[in-house]
Protein backbone atom coordinates (compact mmCIF):
# COMPACT_ATOMS: atom_id res chain seq x y z
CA UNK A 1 0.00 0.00 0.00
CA UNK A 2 2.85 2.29 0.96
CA UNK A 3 4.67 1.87 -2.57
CA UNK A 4 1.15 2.42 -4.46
CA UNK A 5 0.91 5.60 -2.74
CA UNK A 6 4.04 7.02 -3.49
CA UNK A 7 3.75 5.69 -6.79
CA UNK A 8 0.09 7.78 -7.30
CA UNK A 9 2.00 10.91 -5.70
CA UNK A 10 4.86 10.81 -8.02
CA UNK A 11 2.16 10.27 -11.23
CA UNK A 12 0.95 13.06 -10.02
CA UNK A 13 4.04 15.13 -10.01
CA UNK A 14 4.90 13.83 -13.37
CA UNK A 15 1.37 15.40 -14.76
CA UNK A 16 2.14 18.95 -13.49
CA UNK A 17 4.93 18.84 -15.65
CA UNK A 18 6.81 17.01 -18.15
CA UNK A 19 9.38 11.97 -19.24
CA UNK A 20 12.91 10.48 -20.51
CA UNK A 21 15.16 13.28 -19.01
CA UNK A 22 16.73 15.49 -21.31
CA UNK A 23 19.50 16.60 -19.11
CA UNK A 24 22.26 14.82 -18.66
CA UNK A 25 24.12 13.95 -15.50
CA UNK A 26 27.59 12.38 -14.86
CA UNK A 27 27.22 9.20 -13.01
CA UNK A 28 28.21 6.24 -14.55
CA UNK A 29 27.48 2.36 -14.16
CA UNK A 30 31.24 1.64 -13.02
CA UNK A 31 33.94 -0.92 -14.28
CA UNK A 32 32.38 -3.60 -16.40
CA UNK A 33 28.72 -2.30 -15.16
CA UNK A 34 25.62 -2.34 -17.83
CA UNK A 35 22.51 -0.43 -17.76
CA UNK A 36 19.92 -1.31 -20.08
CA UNK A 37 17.08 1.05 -21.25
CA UNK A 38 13.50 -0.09 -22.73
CA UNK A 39 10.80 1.76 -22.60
CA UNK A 40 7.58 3.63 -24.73
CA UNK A 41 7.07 7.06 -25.81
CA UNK A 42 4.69 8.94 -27.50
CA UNK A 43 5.10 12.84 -28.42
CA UNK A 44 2.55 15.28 -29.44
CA UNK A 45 3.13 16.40 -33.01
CA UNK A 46 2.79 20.19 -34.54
CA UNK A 47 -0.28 18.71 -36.81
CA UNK A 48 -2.04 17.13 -33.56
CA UNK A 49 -0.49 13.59 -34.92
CA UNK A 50 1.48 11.16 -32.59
CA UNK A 51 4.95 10.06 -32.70
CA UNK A 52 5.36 6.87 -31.20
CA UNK A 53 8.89 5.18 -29.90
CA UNK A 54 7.83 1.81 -29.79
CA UNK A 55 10.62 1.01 -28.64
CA UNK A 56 12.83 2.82 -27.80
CA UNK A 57 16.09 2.31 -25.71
CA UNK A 58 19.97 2.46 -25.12
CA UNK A 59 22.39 0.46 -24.02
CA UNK A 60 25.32 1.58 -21.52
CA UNK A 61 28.92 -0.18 -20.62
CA UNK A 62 31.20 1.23 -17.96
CA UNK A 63 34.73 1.51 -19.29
CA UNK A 64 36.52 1.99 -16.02
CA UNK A 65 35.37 3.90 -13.12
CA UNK A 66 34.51 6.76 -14.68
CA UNK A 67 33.24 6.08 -18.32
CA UNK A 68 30.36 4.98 -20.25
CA UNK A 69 29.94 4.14 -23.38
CA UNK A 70 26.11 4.78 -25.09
CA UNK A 71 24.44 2.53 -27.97
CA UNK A 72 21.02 3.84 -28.68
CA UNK A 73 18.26 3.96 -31.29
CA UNK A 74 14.59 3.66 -31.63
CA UNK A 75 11.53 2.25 -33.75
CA UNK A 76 9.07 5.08 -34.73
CA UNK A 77 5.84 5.14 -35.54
CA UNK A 78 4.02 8.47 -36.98
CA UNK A 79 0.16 9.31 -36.84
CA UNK A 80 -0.41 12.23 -38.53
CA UNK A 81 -4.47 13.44 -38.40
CA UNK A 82 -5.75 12.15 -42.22
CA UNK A 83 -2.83 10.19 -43.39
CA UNK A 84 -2.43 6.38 -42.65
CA UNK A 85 0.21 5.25 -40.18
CA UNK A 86 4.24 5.15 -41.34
CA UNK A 87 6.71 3.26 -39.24
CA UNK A 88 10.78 2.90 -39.55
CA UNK A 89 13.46 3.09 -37.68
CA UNK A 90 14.20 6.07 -35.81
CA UNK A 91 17.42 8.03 -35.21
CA UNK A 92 20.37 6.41 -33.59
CA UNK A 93 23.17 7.72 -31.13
CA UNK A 94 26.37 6.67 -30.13
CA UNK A 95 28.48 8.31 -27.12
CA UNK A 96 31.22 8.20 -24.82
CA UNK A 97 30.93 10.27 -20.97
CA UNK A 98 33.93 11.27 -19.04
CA UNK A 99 33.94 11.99 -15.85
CA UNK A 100 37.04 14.79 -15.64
CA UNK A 101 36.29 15.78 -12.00
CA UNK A 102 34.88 13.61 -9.18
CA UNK A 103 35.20 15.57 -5.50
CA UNK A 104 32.86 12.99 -3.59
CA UNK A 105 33.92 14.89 0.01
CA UNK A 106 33.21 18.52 -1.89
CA UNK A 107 29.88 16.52 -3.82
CA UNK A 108 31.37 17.90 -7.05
CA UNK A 109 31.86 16.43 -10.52
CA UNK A 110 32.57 17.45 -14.14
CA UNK A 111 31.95 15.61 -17.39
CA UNK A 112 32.52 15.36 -21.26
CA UNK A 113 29.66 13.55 -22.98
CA UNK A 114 29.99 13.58 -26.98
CA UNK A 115 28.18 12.04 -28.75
CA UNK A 116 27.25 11.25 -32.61
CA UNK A 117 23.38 11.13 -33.77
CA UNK A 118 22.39 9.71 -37.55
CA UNK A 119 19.26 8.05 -38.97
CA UNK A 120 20.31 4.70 -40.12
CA UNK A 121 18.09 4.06 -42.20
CA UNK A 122 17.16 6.07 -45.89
CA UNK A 123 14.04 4.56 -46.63
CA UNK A 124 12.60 5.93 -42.79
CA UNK A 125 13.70 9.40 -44.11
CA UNK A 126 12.10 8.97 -48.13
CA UNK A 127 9.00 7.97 -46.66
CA UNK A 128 8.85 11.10 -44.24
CA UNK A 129 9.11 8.84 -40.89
CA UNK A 130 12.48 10.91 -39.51
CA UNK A 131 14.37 13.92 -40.68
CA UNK A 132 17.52 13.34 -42.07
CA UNK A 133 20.42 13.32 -38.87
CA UNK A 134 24.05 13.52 -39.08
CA UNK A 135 25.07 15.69 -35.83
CA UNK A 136 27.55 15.86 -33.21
CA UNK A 137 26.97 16.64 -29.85
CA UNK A 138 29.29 18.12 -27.25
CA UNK A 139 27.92 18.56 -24.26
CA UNK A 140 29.49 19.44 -20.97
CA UNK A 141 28.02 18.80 -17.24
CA UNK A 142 28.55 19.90 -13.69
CA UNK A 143 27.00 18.32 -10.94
CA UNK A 144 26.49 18.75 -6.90
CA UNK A 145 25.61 15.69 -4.60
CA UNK A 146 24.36 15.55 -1.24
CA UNK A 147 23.57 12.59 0.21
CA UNK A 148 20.08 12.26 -1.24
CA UNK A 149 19.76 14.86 -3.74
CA UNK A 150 22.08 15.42 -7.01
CA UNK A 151 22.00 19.11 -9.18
CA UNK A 152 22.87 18.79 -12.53
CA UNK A 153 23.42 21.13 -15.00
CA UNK A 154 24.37 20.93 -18.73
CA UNK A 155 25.27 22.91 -21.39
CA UNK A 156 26.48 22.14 -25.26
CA UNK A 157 26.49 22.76 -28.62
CA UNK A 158 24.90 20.28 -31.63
CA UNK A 159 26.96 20.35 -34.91
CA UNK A 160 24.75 19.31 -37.86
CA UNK A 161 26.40 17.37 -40.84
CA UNK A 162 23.89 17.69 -43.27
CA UNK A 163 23.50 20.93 -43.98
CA UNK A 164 20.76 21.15 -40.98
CA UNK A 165 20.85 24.03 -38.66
CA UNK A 166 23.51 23.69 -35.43
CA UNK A 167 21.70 24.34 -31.92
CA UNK A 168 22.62 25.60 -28.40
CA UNK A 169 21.29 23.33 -26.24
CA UNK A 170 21.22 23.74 -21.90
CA UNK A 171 19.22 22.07 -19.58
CA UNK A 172 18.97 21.94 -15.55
CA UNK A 173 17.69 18.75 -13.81
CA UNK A 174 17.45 18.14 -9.89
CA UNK A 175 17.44 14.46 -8.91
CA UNK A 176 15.67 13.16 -5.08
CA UNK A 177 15.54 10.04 -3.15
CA UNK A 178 11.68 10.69 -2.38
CA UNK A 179 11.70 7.54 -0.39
CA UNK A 180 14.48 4.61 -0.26
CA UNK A 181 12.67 3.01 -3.35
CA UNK A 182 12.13 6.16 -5.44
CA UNK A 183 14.07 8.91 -7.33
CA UNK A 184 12.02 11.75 -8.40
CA UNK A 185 12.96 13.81 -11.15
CA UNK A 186 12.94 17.36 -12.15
CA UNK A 187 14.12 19.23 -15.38
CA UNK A 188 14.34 22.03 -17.12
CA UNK A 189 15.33 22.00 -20.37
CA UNK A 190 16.27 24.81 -23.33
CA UNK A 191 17.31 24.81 -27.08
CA UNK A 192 18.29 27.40 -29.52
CA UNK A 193 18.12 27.00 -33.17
CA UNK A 194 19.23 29.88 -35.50
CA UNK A 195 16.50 30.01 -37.82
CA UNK A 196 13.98 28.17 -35.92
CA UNK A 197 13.67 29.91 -32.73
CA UNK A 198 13.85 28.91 -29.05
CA UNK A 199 12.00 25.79 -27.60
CA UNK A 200 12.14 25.12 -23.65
CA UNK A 201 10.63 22.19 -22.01
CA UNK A 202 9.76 20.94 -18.40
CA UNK A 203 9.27 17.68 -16.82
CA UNK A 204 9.03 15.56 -14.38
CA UNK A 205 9.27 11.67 -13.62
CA UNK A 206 10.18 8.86 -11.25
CA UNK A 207 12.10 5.76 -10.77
CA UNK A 208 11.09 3.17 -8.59
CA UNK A 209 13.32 0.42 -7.56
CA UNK A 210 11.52 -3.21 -8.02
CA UNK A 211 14.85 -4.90 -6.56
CA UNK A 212 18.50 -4.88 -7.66
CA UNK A 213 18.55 -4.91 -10.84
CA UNK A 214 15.09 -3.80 -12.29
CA UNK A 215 14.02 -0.31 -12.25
CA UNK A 216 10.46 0.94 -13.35
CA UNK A 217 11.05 4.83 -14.80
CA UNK A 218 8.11 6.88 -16.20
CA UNK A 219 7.72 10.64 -16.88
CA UNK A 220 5.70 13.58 -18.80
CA UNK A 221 7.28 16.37 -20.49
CA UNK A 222 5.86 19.75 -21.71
CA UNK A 223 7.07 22.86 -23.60
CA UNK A 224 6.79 25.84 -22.18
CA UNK A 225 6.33 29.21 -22.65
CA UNK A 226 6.78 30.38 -26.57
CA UNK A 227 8.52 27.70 -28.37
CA UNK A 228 8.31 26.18 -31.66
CA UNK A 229 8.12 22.59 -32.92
CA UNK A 230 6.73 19.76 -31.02
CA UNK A 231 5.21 22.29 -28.51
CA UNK A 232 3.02 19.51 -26.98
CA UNK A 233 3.13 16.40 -24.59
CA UNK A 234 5.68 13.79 -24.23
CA UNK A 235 4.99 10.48 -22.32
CA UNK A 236 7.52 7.97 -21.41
CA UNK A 237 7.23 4.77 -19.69
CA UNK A 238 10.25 2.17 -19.42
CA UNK A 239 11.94 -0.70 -17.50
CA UNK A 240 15.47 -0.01 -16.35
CA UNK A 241 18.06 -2.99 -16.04
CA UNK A 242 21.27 -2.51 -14.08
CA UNK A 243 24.23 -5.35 -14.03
C-alpha cells in the first residue's frame, strides 16, 4: 500500500509537468557495469499527430570507473491526423561520458559527454518517418551531490552534418531520493536553433526500484512558454536494467 501511494503521488508530479530526461548527468554504471534502457514514448506532433517510440532504448557499458559508453536507437511510428500510419526506424546515437572531475567529500563532478546522432536508415527518411540526422553533440556537465539529492546542469552545442541548422542546447535537472525506493525527477530543459527559434521544455518523472537490478522509470514532459516545434506532450514509460 505504501509503494502504491508514493507511486500515485509521483504520477501526479509527473502530470504537473513534463518523461525520458533530457539533461544529462555524470554518473556512470562503473567498471564492467551495464545499464539497459526499454521503454515507450509517444510525443505530441505540430499537426495534432502522434509520434510513437515503440521502442525505444539504449544500451550503456562502464569503461573503467569513470566512463560509459552509449548505444542507442529507436523504432518510430508516426500518426499524422488524415494520413495512414508510417513506421521505420528512428534516429540512432552513439556516445562516450567522461567523468574529468569527481570531488565525492566537496559533492562535485565534471563531465565530457559527446556524442554522434544519424538516422540509419534512408528509406525511414524517403517515406517522411524521420528527418535526415548527421550531428555531433558536445555537451558538458557539472553536478552537486548531497547525500540524497544530485543538481545537474548541462550545457552544449549540436553540430549538424547535413547541412541542418547547429543548436545551443542547456538544460537543468534536480534528482531526489523521495523515499528509499524512489528517485524523483525534475528538469528544465532549453534549445536554440538559428533560424527556428527557441524551444524550452519541463518535466518531471520517477524511478522506482523493483529490486537490484530492475528499475520501473516513467515521466511527462511539456514545452513551455513560446517555443516552436513539437510544442506539446511527451509520455515515457520504461523498465530499467542494471548489471
Amino acid at each position: 500500500m505504501n509503494i502504491g501511494r508514493s507511486l500515485m503521488c509521483c504520477l501526479l508530479l509527473a502530470g504537473l509537468a513534463g518523461g525520458a530526461a533530457a539533461t544529462e548527468d555524470t554518473d556512470t554504471p562503473g567498471k564492467g557495469g551495464w545499464e539497459i534502457n526499454l521503454g515507450v514514448s509517444a510525443a505530441r506532433t505540430d499537426n495534432d499527430g502522434w509520434e510513437y517510440g515503440l521502442p525505444a532504448g539504449d544500451i550503456n557499458y562502464g569503461v573503467g570507473e569513470r566512463g560509459q559508453f552509449l548505444l542507442g536507437g529507436s523504432r518510430v511510428s508516426l500518426r499524422e491526423p488524415g494520413s495512414a500510419r508510417i513506421a521505420g526506424t528512428g534516429a540512432a546515437v552513439a556516445g562516450l561520458k567522461w567523468r574529468l572531475v569527481d570531488h565525492e567529500r566537496a559533492g562535485f563532478s565534471l563531465a565530457v559527454f559527446p556524442q554522434y546522432a544519424w538516422t540509419p536508415s534512408k528509406s525511414a527518411e524517403r517515406r517522411g518517418v524521420v528527418e535526415s540526422e548527421r550531428s555531433v553533440i558536445l555537451p558538458v556537465i557539472v553536478g552537486l551531490h548531497t547525500e540524497n539529492t544530485g543538481a545537474f546542469l548541462e550545457v552544449g552545442r549540436k553540430l549538424s552534418h547535413n547541412g541542418g541548422d547547429s543548436e545551443w542546447v542547456g538544460g537543468f535537472k534536480i534528482l531526489n531520493q523521495c523515499t528509499p525506493n524512489i528517485e524523483c525527477r525534475i528538469d528544465l530543459h532549453h534549445s536554440l536553433v538559428s533560424s527556428v527559434g527557441r524551444q524550452s521544455t519541463a518535466e518531471a518523472g520517477f524511478k522506482l526500484s523493483l529490486n537490484d537490478s530492475f528499475i520501473l522509470v516513467a515521466g511527462v514532459e511539456r514545452a513551455i512558454g513560446r517555443h516552436n516545434g513539437n510544442g506539446g506532450l511527451s509520455i515515457n514509460l520504461g523498465i530499467q536494467i542494471v548489471r
